[in-house]
C-alpha atoms as a PDB file:
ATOM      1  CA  UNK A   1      46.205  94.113 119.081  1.00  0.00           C
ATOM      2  CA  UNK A   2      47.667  97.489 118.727  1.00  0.00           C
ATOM      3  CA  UNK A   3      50.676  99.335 118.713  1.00  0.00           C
ATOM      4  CA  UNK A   4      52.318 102.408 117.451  1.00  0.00           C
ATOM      5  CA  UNK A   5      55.475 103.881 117.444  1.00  0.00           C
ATOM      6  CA  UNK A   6      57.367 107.068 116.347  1.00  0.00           C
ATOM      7  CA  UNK A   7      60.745 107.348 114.098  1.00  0.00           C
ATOM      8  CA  UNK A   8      62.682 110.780 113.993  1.00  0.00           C
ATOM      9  CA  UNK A   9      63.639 111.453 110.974  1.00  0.00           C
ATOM     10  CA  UNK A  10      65.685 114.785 111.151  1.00  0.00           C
ATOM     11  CA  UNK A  11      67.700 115.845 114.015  1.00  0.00           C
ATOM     12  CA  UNK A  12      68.784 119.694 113.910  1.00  0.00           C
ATOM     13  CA  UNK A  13      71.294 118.928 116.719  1.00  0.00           C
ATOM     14  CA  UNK A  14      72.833 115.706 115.278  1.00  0.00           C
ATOM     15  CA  UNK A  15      74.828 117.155 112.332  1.00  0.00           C
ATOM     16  CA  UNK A  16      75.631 113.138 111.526  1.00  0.00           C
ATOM     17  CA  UNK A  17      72.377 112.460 110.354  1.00  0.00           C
ATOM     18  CA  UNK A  18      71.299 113.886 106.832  1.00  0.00           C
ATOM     19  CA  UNK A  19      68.317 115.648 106.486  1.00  0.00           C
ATOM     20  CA  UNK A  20      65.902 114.432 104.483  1.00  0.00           C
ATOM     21  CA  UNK A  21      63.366 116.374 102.852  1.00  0.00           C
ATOM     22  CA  UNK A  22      59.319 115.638 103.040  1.00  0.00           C
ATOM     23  CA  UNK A  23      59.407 115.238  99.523  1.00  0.00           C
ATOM     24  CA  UNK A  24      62.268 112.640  99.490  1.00  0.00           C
ATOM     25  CA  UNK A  25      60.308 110.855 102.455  1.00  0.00           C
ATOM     26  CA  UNK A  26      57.120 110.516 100.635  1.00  0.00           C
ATOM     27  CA  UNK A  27      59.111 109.223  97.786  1.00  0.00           C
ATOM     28  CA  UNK A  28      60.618 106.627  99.957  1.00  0.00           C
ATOM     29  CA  UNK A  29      57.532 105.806 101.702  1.00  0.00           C
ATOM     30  CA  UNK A  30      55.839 105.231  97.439  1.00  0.00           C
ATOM     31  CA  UNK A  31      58.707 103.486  96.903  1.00  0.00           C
ATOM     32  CA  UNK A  32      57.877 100.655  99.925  1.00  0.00           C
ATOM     33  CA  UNK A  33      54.399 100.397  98.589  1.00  0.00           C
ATOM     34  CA  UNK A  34      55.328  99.995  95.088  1.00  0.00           C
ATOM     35  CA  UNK A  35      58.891  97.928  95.478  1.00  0.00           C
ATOM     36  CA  UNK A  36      57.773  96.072  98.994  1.00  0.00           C
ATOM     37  CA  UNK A  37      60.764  93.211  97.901  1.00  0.00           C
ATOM     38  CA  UNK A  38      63.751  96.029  98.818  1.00  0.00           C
ATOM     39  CA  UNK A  39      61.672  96.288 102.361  1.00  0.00           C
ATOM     40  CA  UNK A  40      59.870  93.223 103.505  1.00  0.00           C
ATOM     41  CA  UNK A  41      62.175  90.325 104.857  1.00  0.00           C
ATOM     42  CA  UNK A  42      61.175  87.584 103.382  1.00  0.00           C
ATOM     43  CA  UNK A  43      58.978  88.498 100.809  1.00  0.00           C
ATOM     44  CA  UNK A  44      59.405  86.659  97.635  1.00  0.00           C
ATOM     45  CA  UNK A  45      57.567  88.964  95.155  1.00  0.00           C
ATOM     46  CA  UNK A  46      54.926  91.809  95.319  1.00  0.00           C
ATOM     47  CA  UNK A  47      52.870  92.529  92.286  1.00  0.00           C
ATOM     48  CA  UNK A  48      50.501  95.605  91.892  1.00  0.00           C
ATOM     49  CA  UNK A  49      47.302  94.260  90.535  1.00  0.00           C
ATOM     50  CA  UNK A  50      45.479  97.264  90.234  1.00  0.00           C
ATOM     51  CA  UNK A  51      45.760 101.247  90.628  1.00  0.00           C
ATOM     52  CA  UNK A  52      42.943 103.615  90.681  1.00  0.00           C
ATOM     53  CA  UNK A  53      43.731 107.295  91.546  1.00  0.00           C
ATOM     54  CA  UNK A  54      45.269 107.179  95.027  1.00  0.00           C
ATOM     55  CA  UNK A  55      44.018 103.581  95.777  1.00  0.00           C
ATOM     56  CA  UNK A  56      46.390 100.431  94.877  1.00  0.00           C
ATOM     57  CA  UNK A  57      45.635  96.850  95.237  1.00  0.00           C
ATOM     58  CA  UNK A  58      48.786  94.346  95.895  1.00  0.00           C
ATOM     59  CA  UNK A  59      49.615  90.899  96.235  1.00  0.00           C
ATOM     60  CA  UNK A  60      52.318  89.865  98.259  1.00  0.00           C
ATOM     61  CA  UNK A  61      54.149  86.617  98.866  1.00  0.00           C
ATOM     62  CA  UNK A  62      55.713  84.960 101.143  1.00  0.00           C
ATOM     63  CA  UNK A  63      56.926  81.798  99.901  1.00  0.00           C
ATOM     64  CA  UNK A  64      53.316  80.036  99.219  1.00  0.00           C
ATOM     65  CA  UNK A  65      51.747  82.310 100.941  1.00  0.00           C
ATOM     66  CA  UNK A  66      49.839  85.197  99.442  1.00  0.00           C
ATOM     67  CA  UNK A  67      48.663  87.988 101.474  1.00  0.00           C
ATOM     68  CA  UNK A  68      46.360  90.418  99.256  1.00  0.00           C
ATOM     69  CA  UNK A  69      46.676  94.289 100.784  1.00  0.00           C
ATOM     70  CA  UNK A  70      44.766  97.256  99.831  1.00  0.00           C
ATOM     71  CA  UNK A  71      47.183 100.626  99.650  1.00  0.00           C
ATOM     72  CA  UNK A  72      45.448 104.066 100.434  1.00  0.00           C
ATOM     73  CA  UNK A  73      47.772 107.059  99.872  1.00  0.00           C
ATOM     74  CA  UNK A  74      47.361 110.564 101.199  1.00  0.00           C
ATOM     75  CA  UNK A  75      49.960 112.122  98.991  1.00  0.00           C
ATOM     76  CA  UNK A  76      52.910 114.167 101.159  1.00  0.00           C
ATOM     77  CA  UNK A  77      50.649 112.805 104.711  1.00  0.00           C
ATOM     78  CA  UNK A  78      49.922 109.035 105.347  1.00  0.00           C
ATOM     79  CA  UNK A  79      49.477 105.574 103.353  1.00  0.00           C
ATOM     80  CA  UNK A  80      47.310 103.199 104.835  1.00  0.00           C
ATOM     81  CA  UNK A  81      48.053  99.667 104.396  1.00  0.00           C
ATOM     82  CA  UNK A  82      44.975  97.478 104.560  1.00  0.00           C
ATOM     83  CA  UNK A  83      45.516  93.788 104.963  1.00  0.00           C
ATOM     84  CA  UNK A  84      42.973  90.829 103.694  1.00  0.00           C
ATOM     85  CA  UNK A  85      43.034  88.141 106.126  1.00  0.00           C
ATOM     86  CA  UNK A  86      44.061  84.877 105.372  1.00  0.00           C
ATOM     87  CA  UNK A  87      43.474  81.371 107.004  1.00  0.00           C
ATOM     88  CA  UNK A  88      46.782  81.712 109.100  1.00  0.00           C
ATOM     89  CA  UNK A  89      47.060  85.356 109.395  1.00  0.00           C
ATOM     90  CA  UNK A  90      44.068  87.502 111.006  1.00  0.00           C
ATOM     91  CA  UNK A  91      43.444  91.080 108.734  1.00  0.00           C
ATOM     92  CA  UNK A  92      45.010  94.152 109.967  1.00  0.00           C
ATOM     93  CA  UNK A  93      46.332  97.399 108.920  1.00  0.00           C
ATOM     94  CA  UNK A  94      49.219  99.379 109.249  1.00  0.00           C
ATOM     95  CA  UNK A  95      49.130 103.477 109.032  1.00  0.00           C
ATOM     96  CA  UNK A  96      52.185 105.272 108.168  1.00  0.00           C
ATOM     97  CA  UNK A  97      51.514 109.008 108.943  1.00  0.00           C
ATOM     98  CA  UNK A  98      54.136 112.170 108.115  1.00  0.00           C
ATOM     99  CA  UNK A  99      54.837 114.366 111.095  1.00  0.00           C
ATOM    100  CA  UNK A 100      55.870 117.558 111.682  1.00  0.00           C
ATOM    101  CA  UNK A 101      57.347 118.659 114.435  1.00  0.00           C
ATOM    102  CA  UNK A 102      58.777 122.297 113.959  1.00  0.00           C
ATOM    103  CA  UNK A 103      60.751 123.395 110.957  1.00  0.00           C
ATOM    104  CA  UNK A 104      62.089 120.471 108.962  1.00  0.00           C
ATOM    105  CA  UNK A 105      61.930 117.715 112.229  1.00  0.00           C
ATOM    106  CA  UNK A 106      59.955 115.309 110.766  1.00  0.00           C
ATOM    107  CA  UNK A 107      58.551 112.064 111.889  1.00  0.00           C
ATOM    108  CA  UNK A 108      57.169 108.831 110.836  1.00  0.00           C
ATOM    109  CA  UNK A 109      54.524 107.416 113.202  1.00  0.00           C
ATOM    110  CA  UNK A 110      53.763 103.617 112.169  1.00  0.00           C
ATOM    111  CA  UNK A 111      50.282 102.551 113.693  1.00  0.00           C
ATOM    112  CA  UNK A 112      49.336  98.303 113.146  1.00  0.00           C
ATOM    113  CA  UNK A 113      46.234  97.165 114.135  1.00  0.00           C
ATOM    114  CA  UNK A 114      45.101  93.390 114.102  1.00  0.00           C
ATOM    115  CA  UNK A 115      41.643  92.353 113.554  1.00  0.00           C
ATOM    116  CA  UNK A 116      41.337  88.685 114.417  1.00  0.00           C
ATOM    117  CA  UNK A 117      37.611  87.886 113.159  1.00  0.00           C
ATOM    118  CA  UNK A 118      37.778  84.323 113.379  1.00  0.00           C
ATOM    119  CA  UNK A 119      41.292  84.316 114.589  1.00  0.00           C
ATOM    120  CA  UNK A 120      42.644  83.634 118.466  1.00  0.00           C
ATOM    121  CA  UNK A 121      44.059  86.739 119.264  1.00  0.00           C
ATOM    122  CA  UNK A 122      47.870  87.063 119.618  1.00  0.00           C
ATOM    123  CA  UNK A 123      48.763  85.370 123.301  1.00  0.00           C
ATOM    124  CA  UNK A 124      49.959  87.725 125.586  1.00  0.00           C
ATOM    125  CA  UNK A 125      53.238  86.008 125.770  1.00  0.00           C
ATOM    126  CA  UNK A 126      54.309  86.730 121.997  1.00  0.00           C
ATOM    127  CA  UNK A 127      52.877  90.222 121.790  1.00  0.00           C
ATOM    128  CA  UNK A 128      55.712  91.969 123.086  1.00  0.00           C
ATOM    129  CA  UNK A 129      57.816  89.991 120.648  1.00  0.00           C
ATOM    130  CA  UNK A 130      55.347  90.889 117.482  1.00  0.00           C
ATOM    131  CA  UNK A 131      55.404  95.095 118.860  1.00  0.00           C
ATOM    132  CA  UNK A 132      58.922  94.323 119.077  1.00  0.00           C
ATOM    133  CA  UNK A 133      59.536  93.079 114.997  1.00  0.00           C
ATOM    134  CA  UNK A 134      56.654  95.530 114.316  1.00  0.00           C
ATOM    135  CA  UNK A 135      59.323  98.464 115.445  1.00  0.00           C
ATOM    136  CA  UNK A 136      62.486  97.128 113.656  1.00  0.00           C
ATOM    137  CA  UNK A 137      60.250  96.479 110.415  1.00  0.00           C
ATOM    138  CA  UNK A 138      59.886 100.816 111.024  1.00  0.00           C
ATOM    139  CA  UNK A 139      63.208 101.264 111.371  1.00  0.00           C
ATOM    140  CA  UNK A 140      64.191  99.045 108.718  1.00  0.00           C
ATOM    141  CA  UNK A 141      61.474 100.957 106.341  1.00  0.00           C
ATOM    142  CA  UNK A 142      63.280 104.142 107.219  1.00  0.00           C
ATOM    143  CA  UNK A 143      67.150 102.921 106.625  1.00  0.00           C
ATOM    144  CA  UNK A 144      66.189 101.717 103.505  1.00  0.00           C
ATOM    145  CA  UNK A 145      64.543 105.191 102.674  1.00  0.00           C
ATOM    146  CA  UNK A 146      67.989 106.898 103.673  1.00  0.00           C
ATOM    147  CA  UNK A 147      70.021 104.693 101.804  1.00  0.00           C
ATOM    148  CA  UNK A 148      68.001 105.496  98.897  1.00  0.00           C
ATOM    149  CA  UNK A 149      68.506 109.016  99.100  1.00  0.00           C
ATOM    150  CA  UNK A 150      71.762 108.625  99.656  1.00  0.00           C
ATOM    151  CA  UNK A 151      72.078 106.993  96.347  1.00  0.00           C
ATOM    152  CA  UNK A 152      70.268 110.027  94.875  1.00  0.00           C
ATOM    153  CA  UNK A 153      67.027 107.396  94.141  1.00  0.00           C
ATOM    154  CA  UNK A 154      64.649 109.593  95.780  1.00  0.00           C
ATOM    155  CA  UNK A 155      65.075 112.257  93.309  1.00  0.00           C
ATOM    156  CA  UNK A 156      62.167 114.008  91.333  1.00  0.00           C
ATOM    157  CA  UNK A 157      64.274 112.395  88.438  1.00  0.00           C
ATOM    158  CA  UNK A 158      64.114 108.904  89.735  1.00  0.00           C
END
């Protein structure tokens, strides 16, 4: 399965929403690959296991379940999430890519892919509920991210 969708970020004509730098959303978008517990419902712990240059390997998990990722940054562009599978859960990956859309209107386009090898395939009759929690899991990504600035926490100093 795939499925993609787009999240404005900055809104010249809505003076209620504040602007948010690229910098500050590349720090937010680190900070959900290195703190995935503040972003993830219902993820019990995340660990780093390894870090090499741009590359990071993770392990995530959900109550007994672990799901191992691989993290592939593009510092300032994209991270791409690479997912192991496991016996319940088929592989897949998620790309989170930085766009630019005129001066300062940026944009977060989130891109999952599933990979069943071995897997049934999602049934028709759920997908439109999995795009659907694959969306607010966006969204929620990006609320977090303005709350943190906000706070000041996406700060060069931070």
């Amino acid at each position: 399965m795939k499925y993609e969708h787009l999240v404005q970020i900055n809104d010249p004509l809505n003076p209620l929403i504040d602007i948010l730098t690229r910098d500050q959303l590349w720090r937010g978008l680190l900070r959900y690959v290195e703190s995935p517990t503040a972003f993830i419902e219902g993820l019990d712990s995340g660990r780093l296991v390894s870090r090499a240059g741009n590359v990071l390997q993770r392990e995530l998990h959900f109550g007994r379940r672990v799901v191992r990722d691989q993290v592939t940054l593009a510092p300032m562009q994209q991270l791409l999430i690479q997912t192991e599978a496991t016996p319940e859960i088929p592989a897949g990956s998620l790309t989170v890519s930085i766009e630019e859309h005129g001066e300062e209107i940026l944009f977060v386009r989130f891109r999952y892919e599933t990979f069943p090898q071995g897997h049934p395939p999602i049934a028709a009759e759920y997908q439109a509920a999995v795009k659907e929690a694959y969306r607010h899991a966006g969204i929620d990504v990006i609320r977090r991210i303005r709350e943190y600035a906000e706070e000041g926490r996406l700060d060069p100093a931070h």
